[in-house]
N, C-alpha and C. Protein backbone atom coordinates (compact mmCIF):
# COMPACT_ATOMS: atom_id res chain seq x y z
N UNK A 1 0.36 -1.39 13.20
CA UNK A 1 -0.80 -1.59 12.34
C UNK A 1 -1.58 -0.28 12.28
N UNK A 2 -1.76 0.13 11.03
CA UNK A 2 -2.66 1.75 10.71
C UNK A 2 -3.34 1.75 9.66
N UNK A 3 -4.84 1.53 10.35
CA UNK A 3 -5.71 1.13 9.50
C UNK A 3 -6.62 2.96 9.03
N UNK A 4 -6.29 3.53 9.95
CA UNK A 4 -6.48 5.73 9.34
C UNK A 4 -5.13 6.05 8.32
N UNK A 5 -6.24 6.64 7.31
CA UNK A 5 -5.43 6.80 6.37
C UNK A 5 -4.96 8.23 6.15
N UNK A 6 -3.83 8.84 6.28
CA UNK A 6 -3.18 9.92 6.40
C UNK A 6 -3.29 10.57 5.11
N UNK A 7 -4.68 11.36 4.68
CA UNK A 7 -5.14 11.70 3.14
C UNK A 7 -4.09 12.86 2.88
N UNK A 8 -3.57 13.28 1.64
CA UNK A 8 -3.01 14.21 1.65
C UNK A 8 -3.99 15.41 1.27
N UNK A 9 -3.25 16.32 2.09
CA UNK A 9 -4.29 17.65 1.09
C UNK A 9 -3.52 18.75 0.31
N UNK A 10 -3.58 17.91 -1.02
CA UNK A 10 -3.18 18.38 -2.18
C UNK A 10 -4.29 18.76 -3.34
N UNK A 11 -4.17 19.20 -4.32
CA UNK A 11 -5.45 19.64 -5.46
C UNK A 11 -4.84 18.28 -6.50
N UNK A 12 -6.61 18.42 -7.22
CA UNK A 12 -6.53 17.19 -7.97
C UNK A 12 -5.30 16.77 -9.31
N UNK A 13 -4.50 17.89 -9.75
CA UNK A 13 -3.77 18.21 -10.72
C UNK A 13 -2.29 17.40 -10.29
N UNK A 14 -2.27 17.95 -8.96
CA UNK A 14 -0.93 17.26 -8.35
C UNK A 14 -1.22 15.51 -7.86
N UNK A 15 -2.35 15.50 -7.62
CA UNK A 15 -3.04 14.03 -7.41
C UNK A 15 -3.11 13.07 -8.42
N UNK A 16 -3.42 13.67 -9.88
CA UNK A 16 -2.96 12.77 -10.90
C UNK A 16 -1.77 12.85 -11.57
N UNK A 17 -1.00 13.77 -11.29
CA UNK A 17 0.37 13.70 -11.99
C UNK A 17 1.28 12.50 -10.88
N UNK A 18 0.93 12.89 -9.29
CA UNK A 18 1.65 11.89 -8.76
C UNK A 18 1.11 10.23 -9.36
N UNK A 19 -0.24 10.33 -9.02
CA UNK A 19 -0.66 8.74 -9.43
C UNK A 19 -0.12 8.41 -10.63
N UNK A 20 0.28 8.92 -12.26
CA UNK A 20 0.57 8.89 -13.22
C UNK A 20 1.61 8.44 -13.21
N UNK A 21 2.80 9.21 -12.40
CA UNK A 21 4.46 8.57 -12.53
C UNK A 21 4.22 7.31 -11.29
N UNK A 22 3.65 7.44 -10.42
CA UNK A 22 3.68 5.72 -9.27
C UNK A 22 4.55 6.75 -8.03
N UNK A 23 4.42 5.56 -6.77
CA UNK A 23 5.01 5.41 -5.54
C UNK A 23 6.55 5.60 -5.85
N UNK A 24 7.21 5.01 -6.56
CA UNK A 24 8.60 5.00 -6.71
C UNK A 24 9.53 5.48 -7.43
N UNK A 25 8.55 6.30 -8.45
CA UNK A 25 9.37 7.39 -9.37
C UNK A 25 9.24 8.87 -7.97
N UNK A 26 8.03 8.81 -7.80
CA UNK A 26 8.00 9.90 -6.56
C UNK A 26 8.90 9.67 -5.55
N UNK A 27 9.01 8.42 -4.70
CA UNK A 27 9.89 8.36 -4.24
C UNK A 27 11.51 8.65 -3.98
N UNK A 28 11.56 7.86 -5.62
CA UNK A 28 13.23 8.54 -6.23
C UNK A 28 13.64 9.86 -6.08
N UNK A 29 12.47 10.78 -6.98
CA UNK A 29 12.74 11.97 -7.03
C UNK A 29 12.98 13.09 -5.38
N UNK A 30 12.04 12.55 -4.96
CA UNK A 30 12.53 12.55 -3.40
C UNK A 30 13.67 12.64 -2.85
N UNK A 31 14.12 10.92 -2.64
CA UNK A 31 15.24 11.29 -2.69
C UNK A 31 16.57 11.92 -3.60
N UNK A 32 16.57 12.22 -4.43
CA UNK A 32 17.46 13.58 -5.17
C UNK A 32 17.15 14.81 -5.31
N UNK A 33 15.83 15.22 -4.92
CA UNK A 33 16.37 16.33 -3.79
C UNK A 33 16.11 17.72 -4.14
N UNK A 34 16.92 17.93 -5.49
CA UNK A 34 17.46 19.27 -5.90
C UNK A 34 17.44 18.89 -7.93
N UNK A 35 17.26 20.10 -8.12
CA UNK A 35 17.47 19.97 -10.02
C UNK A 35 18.60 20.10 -10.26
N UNK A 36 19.40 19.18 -10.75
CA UNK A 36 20.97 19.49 -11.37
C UNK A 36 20.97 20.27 -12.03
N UNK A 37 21.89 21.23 -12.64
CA UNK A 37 21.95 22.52 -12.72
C UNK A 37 22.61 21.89 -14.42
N UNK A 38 21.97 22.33 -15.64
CA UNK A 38 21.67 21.80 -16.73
C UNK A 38 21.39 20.78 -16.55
N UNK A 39 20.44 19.59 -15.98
CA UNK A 39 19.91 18.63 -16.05
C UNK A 39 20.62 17.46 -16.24
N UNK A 40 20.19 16.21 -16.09
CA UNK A 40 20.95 15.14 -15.74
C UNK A 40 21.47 14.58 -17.52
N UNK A 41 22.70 14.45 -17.40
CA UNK A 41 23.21 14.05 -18.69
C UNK A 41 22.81 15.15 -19.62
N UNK A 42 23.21 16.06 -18.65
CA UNK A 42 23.04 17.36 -20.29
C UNK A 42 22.16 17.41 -20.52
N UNK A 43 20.65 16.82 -20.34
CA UNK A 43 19.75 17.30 -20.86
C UNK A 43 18.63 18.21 -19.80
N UNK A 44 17.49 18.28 -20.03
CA UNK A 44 16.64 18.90 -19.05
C UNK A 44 15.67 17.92 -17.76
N UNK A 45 15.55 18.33 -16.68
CA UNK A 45 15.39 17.11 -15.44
C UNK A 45 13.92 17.17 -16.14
N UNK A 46 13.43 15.83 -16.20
CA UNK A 46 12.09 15.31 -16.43
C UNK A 46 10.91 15.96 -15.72
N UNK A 47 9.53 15.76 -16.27
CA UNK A 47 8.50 16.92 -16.00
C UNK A 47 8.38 16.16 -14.20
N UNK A 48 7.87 14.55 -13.86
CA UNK A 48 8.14 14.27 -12.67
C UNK A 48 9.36 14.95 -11.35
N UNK A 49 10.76 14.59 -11.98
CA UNK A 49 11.42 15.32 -11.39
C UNK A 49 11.09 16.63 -10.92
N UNK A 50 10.74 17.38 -11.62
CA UNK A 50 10.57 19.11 -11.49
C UNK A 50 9.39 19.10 -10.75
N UNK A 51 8.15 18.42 -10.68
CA UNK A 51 7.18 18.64 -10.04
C UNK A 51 7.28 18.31 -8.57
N UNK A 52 8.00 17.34 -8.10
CA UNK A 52 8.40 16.65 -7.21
C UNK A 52 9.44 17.27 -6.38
N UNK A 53 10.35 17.96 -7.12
CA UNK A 53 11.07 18.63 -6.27
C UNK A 53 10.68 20.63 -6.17
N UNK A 54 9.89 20.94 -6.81
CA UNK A 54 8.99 22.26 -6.82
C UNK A 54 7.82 21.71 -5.69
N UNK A 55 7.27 20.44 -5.56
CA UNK A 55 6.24 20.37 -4.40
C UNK A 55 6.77 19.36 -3.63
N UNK A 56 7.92 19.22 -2.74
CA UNK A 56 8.34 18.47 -1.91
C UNK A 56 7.49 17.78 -0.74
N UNK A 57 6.44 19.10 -0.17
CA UNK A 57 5.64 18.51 0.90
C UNK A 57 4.35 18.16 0.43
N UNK A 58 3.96 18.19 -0.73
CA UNK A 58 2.83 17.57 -1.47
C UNK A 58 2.87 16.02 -1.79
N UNK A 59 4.66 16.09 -1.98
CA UNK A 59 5.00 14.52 -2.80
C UNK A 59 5.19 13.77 -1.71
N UNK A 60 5.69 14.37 -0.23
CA UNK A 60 5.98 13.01 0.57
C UNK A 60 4.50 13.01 1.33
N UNK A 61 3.64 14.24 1.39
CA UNK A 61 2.06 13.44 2.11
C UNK A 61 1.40 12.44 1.26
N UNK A 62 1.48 12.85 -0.33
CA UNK A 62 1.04 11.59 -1.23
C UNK A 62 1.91 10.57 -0.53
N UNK A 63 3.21 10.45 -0.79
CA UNK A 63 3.67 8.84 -0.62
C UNK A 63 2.90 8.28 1.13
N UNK A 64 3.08 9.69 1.79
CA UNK A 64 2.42 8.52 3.44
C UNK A 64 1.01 8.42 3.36
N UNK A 65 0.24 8.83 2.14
CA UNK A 65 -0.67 8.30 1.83
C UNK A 65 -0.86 6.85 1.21
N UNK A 66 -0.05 6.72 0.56
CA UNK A 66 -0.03 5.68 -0.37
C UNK A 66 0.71 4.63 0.34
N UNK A 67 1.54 4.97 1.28
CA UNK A 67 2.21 4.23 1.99
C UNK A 67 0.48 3.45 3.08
N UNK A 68 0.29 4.52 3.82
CA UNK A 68 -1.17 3.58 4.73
C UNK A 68 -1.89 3.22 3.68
N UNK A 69 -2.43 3.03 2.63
CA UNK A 69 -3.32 2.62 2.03
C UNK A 69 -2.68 1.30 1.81
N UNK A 70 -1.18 0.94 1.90
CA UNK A 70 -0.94 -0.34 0.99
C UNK A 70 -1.20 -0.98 2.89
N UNK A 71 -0.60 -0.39 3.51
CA UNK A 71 -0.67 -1.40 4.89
C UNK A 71 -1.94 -1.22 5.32
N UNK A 72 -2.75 -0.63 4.99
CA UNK A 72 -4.41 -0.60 5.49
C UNK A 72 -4.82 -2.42 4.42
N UNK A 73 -4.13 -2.36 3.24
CA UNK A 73 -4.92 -3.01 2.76
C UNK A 73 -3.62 -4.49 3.11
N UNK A 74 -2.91 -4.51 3.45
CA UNK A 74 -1.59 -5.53 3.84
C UNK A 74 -2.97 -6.54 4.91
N UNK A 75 -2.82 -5.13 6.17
CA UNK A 75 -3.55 -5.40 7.20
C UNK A 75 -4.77 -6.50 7.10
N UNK A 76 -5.94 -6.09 6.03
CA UNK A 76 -7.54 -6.72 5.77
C UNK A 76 -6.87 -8.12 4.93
N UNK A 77 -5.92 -8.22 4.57
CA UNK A 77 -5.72 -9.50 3.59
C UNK A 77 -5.17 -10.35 5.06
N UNK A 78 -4.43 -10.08 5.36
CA UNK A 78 -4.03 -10.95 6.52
C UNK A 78 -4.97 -11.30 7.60
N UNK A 79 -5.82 -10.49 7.67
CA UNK A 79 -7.02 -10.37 8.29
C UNK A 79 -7.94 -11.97 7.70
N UNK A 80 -8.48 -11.18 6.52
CA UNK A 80 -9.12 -12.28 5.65
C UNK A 80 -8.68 -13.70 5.43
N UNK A 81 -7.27 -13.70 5.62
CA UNK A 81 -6.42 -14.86 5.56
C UNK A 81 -6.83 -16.01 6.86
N UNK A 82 -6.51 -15.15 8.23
CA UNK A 82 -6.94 -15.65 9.07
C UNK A 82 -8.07 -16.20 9.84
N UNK A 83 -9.23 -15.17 8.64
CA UNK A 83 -10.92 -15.56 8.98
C UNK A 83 -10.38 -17.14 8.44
N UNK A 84 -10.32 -16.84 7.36
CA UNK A 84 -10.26 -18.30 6.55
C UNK A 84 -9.68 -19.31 6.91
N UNK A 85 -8.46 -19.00 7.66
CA UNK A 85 -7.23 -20.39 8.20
C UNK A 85 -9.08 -21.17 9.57
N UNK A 86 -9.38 -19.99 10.23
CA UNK A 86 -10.26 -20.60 11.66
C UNK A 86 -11.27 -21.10 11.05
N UNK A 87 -11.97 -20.33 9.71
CA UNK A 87 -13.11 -21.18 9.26
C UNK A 87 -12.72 -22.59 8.99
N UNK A 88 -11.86 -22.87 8.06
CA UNK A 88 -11.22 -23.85 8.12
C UNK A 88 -10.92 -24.80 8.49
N UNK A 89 -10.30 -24.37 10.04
CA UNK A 89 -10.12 -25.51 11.30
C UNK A 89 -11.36 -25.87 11.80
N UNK A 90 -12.22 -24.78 11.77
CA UNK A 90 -13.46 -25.27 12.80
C UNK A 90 -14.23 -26.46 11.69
N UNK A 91 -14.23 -25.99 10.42
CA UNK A 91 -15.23 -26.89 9.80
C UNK A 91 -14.26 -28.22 9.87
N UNK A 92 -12.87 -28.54 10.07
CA UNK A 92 -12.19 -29.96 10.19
C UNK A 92 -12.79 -30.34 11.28
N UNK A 93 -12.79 -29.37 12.34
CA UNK A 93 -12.93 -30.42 13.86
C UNK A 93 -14.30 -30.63 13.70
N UNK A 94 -15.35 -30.08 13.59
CA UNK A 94 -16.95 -30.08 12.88
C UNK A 94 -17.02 -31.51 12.27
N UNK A 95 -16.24 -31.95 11.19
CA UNK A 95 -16.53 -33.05 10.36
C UNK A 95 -15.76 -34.40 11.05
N UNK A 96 -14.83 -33.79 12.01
CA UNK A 96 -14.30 -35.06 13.10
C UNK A 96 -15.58 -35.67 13.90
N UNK A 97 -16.04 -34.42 14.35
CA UNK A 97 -16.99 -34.93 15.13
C UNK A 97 -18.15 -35.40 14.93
N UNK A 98 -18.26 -35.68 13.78
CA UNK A 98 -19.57 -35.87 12.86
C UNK A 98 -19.09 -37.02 12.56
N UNK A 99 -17.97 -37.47 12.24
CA UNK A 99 -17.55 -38.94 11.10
C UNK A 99 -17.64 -39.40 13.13
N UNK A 100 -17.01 -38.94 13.93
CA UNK A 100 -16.35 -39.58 15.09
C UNK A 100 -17.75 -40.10 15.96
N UNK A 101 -18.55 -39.34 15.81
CA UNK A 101 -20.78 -39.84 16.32
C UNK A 101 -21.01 -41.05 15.10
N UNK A 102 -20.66 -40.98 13.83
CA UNK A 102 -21.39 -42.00 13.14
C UNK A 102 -20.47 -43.02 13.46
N UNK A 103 -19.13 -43.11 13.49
CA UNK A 103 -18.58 -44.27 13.69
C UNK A 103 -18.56 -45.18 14.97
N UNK A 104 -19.01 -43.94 15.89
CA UNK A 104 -19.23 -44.39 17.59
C UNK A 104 -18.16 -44.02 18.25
N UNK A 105 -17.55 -43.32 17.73
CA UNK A 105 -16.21 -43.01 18.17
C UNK A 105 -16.15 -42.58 19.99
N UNK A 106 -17.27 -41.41 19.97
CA UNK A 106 -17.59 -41.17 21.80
C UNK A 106 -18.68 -41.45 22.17
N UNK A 107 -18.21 -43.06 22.06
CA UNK A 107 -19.15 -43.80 23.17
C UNK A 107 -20.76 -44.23 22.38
């Protein structure tokens, strides 16, 4: 569980071109690595591609950025989940014991 978020320190230019293509076009490009040499299917490797593999250690601190931010926020929902499951229970046993006094239940 890693609720510190591993910011990258990149400039804002490379910050919105990554946010622009997503987690998993960056990712991809990642993994492939290298520019095919006349570009994939003959044509020229895409502006993502080229940025991604020209800033390799820019693109994977973004992704372990983006990576703790999704489990920072995984983390507070499950969190929140569980406030809610106990609020929950307590207000059942609360209204047991309330129906269980009017009915005479203890005693």
């Amino acid at each position: 569980m890693r609720l510190k978020i591993r910011r990258a320190k990149i400039n804002q230019q490379m910050r919105d071109d990554f946010e622009r293509y997503g987690s998993q076009v960056i990712a991809l490009a990642l993994g492939l690595g290298v520019l095919p040499i006349g570009g994939m299917g003959g044509g020229h490797p895409t502006h993502a591609l080229q940025t991604v593999v020209l800033h390799q250690a820019d693109a994977a601190a973004w992704l372990t950025e983006k990576r703790d931010e999704e489990e920072r926020d995984k983390t507070r929902t499950e969190f929140i989940e569980w406030a809610i499951l106990i609020f929950v229970v307590v207000g059942v046993i609360a209204d047991i014991a309330i129906a269980g006094h009017e009915f005479g239940w203890f005693g």
